[in-house]
C-alpha atoms as a PDB file:
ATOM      1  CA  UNK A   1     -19.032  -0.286  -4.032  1.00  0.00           C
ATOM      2  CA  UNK A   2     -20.083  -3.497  -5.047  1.00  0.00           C
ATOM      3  CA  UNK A   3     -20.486  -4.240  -9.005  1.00  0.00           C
ATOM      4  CA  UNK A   4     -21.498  -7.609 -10.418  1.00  0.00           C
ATOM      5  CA  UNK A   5     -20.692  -9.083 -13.578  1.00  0.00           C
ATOM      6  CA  UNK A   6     -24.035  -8.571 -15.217  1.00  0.00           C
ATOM      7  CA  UNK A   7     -24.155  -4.810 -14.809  1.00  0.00           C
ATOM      8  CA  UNK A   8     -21.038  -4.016 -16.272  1.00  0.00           C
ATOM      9  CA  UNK A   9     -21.023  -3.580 -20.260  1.00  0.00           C
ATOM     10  CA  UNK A  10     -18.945  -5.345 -22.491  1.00  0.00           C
ATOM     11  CA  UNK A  11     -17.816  -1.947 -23.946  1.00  0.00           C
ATOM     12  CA  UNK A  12     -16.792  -0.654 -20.485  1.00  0.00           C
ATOM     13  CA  UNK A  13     -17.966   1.303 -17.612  1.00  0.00           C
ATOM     14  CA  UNK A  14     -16.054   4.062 -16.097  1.00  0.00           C
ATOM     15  CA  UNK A  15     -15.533   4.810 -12.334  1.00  0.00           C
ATOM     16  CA  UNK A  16     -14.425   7.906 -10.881  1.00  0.00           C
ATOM     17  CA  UNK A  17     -14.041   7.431  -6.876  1.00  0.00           C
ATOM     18  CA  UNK A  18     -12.579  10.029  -4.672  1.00  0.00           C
ATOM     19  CA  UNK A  19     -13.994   8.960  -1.167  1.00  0.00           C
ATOM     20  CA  UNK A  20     -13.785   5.089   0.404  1.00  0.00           C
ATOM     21  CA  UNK A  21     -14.930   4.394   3.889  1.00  0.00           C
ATOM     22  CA  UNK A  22     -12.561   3.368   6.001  1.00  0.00           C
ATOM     23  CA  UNK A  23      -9.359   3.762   4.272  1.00  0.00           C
ATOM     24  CA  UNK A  24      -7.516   5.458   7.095  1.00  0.00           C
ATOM     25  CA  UNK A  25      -7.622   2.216   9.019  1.00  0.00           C
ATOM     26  CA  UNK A  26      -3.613   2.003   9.629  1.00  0.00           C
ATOM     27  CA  UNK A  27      -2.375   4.057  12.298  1.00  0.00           C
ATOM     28  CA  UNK A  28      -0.223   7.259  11.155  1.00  0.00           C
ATOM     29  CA  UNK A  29      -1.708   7.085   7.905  1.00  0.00           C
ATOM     30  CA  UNK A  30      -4.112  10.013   6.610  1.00  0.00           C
ATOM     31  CA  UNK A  31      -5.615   9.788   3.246  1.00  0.00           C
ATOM     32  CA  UNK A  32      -5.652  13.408   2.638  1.00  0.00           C
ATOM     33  CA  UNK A  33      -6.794  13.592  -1.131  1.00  0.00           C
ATOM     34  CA  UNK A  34      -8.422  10.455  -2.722  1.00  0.00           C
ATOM     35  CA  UNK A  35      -8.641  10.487  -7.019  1.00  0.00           C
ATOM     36  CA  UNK A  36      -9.478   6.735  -8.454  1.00  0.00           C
ATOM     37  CA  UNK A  37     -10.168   6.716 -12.401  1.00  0.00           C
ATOM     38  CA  UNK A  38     -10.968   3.127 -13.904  1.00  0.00           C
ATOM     39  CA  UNK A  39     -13.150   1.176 -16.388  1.00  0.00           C
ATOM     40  CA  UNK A  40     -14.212  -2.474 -16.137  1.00  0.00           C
ATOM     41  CA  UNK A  41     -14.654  -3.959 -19.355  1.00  0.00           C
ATOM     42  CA  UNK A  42     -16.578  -7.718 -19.674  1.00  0.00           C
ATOM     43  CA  UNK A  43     -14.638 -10.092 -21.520  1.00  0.00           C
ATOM     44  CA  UNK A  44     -17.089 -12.950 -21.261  1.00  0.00           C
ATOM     45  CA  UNK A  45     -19.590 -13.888 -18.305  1.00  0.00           C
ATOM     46  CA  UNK A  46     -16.346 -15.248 -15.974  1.00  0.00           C
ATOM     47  CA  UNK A  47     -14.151 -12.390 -16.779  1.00  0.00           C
ATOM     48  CA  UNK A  48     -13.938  -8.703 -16.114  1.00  0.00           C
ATOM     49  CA  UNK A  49     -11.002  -6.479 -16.853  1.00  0.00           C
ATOM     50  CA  UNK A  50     -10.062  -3.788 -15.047  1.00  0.00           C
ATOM     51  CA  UNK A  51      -7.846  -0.616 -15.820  1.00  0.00           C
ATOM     52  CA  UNK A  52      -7.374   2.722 -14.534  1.00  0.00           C
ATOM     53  CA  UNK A  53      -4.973   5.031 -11.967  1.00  0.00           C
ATOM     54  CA  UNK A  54      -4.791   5.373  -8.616  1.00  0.00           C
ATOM     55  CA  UNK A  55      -3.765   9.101  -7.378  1.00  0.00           C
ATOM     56  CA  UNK A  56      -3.701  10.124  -3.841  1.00  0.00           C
ATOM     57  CA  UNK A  57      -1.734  12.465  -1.457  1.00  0.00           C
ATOM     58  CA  UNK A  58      -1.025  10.723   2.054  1.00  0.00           C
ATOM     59  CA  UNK A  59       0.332  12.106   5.330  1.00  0.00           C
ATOM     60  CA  UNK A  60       2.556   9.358   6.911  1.00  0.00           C
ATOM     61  CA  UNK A  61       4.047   9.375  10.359  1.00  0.00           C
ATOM     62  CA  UNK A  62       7.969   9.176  10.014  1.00  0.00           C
ATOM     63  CA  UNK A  63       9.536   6.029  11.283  1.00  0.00           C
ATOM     64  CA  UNK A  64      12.403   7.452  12.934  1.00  0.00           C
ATOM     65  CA  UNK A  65      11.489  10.759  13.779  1.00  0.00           C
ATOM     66  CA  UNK A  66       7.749   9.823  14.325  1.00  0.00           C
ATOM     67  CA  UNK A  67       7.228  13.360  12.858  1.00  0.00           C
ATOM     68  CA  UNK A  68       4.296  13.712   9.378  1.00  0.00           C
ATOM     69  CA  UNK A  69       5.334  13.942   6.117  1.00  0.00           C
ATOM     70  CA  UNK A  70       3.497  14.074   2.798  1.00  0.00           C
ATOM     71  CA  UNK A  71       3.765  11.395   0.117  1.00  0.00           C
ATOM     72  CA  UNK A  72       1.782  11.487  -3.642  1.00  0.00           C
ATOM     73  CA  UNK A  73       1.099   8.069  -5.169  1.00  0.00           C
ATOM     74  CA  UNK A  74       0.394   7.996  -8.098  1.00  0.00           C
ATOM     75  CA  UNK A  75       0.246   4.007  -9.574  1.00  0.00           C
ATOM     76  CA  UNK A  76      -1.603   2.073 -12.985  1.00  0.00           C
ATOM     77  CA  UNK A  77      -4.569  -0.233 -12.121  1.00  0.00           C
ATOM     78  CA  UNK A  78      -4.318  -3.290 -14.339  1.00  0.00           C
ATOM     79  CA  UNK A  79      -6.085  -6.460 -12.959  1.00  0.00           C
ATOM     80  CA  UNK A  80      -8.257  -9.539 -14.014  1.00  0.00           C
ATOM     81  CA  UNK A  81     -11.318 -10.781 -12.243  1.00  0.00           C
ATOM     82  CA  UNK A  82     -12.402 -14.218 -12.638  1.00  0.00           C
ATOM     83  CA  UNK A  83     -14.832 -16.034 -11.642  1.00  0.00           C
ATOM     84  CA  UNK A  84     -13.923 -20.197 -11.192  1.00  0.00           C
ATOM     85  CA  UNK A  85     -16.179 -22.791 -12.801  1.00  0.00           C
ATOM     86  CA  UNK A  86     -16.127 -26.752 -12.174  1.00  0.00           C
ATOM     87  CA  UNK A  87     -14.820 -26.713 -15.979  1.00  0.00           C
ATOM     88  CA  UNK A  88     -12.289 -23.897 -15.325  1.00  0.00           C
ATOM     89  CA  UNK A  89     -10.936 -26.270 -12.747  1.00  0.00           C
ATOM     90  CA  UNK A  90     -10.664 -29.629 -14.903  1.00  0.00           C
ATOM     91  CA  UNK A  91      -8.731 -27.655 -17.777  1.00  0.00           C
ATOM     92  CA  UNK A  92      -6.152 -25.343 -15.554  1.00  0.00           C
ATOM     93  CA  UNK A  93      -2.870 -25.643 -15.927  1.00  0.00           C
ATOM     94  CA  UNK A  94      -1.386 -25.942 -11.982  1.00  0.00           C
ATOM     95  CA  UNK A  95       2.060 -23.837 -13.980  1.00  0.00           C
ATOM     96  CA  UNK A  96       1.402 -20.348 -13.407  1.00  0.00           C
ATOM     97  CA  UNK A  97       2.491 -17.338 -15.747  1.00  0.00           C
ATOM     98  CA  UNK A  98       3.208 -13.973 -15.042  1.00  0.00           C
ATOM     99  CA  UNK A  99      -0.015 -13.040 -16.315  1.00  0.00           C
ATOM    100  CA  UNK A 100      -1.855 -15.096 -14.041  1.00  0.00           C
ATOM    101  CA  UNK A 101      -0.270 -13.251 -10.831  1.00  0.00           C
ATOM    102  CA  UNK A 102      -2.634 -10.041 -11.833  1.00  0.00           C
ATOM    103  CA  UNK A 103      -5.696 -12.001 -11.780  1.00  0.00           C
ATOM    104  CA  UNK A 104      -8.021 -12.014  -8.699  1.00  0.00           C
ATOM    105  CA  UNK A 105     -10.168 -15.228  -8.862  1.00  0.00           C
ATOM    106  CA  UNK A 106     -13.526 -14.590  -7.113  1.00  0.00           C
ATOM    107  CA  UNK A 107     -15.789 -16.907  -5.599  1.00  0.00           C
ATOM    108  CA  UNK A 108     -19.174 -14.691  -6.940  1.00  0.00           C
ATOM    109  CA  UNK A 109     -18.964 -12.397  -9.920  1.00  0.00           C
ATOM    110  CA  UNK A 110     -19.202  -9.672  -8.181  1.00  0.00           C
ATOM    111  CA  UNK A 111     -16.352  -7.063  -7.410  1.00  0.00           C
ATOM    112  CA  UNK A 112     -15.704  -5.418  -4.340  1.00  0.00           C
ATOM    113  CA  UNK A 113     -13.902  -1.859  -5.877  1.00  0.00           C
ATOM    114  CA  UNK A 114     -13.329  -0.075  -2.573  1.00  0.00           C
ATOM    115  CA  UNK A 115     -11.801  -2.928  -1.729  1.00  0.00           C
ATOM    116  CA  UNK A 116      -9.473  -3.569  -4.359  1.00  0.00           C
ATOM    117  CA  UNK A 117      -8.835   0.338  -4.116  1.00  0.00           C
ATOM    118  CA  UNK A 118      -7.830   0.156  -0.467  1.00  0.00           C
ATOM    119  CA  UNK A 119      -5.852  -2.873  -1.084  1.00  0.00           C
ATOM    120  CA  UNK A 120      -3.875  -1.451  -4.258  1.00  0.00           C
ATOM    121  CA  UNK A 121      -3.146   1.908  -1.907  1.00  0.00           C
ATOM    122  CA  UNK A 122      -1.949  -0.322   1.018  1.00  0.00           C
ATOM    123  CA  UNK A 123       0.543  -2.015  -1.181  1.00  0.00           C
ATOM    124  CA  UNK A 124       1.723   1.406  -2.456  1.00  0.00           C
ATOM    125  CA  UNK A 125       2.556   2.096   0.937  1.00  0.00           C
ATOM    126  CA  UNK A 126       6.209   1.992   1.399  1.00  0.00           C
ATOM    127  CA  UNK A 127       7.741  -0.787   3.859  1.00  0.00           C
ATOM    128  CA  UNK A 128       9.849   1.415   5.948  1.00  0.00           C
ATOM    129  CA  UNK A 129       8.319   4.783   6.229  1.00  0.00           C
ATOM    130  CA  UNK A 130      10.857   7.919   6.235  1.00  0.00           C
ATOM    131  CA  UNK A 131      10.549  11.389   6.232  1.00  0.00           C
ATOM    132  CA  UNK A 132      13.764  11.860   4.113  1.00  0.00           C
ATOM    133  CA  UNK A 133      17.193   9.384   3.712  1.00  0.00           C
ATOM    134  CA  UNK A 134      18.969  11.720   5.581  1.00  0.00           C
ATOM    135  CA  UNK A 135      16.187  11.425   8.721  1.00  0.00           C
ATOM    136  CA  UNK A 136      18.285  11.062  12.142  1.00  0.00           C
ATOM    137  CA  UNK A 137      15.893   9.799  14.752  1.00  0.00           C
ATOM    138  CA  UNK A 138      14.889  10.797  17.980  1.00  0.00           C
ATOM    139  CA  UNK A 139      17.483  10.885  20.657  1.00  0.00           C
ATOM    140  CA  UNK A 140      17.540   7.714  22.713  1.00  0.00           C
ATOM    141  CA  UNK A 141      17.947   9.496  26.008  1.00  0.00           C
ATOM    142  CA  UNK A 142      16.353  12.889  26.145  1.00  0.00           C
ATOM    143  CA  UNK A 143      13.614  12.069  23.183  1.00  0.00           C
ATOM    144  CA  UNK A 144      14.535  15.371  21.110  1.00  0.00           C
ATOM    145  CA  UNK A 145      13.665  15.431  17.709  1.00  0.00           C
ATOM    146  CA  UNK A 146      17.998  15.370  16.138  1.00  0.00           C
ATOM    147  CA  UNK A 147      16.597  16.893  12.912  1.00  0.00           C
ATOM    148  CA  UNK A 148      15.300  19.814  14.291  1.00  0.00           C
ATOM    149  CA  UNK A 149      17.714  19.993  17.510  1.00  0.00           C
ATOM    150  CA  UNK A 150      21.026  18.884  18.448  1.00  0.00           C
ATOM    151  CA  UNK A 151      20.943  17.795  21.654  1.00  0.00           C
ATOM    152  CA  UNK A 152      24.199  16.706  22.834  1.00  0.00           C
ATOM    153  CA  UNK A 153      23.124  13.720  24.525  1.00  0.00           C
ATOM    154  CA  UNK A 154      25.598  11.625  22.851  1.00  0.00           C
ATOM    155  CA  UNK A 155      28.333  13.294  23.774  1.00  0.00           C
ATOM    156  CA  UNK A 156      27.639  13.485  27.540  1.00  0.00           C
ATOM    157  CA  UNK A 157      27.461   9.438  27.466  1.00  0.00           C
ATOM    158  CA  UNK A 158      30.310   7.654  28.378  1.00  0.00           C
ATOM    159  CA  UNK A 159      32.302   4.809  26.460  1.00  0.00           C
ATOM    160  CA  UNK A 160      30.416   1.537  25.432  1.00  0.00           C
ATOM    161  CA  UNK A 161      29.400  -0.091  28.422  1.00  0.00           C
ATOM    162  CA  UNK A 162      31.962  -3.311  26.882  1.00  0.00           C
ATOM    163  CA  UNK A 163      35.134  -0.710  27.373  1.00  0.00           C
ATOM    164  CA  UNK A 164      35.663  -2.797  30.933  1.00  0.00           C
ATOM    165  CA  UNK A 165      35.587  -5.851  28.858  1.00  0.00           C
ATOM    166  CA  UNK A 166      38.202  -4.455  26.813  1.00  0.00           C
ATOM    167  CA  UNK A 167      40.561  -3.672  29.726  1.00  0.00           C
ATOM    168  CA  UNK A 168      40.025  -7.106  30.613  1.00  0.00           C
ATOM    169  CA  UNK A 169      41.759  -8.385  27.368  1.00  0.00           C
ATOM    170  CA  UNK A 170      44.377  -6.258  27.682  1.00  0.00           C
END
């Protein structure tokens, strides 16, 4: 959804999303319940704020066990779009503050919201992917799922392959 500057009012207008195409671009990721509720309020004709939450229920593959699980997110929206002018340029400071690392600086004034959506949901994502702390894998030599079965497999191996090494010191 794209929404310039011009057509947003300076008291706010309110967005409620629960669809984006293409959000299930990642592999083992399933957007199973969508729920986006923001305004974007003009602050002058270079500047649009833009607040809201982000809800959604996801079904993630499990890193170790490769098996799904379900995750909510549930995060606050709080960004600034800006449009850069030639003057904008000539009076910026090059020392950035903390509240410059929330603002997006656009090229056009116009926002890109399923974009920024898909983006903000992305980063929600977390790095390493687990079904639970307590997750043990998939066996290295049969494949078996060791939350669900234990397979032995471990116990049928022999000593490190280094144990001749060992001998050797001896």
């Amino acid at each position: 959804m794209l929404i310039r500057f011009n057509e947003i009012s300076p008291h706010g207008s309110h967005y409620d999303i629960r669809m984006i195409e293409g959000l299930g671009g990642l592999p083992g990721l399933v957007v199973d319940l969508l729920e986006v509720r923001c305004s974007l309020a003009r602050k002058d004709d270079a500047k649009v704020e833009l607040q809201g939450r982000l809800k959604s229920a996801l079904t993630l593959d499990c890193d170790r066990c490769l098996s799904p699980y379900q995750r909510e997110v549930d995060i606050a929206l709080q960004m600034l779009f800006e449009v850069e002018t030639d003057a904008s340029w000539q009076v910026k400071d090059l020392d950035y503050r903390i509240p410059d690392l929330d603002t997006i600086v656009l090229e056009e004034s116009i926002i890109d919201l399923d974009d920024v959506i898909r983006q903000q949901l992305y980063l929600a994502l977390p790095m390493k992917s687990l079904c639970s702390e307590q997750c043990k894998g998939i066996c290295a030599s049969c494949g078996a799922n060791r939350n669900l079965v234990a397979c032995g497999c471990a116990d049928k191996r022999g000593g490190s392959p280094f144990a001749v090494l060992a001998q050797l010191k001896k």
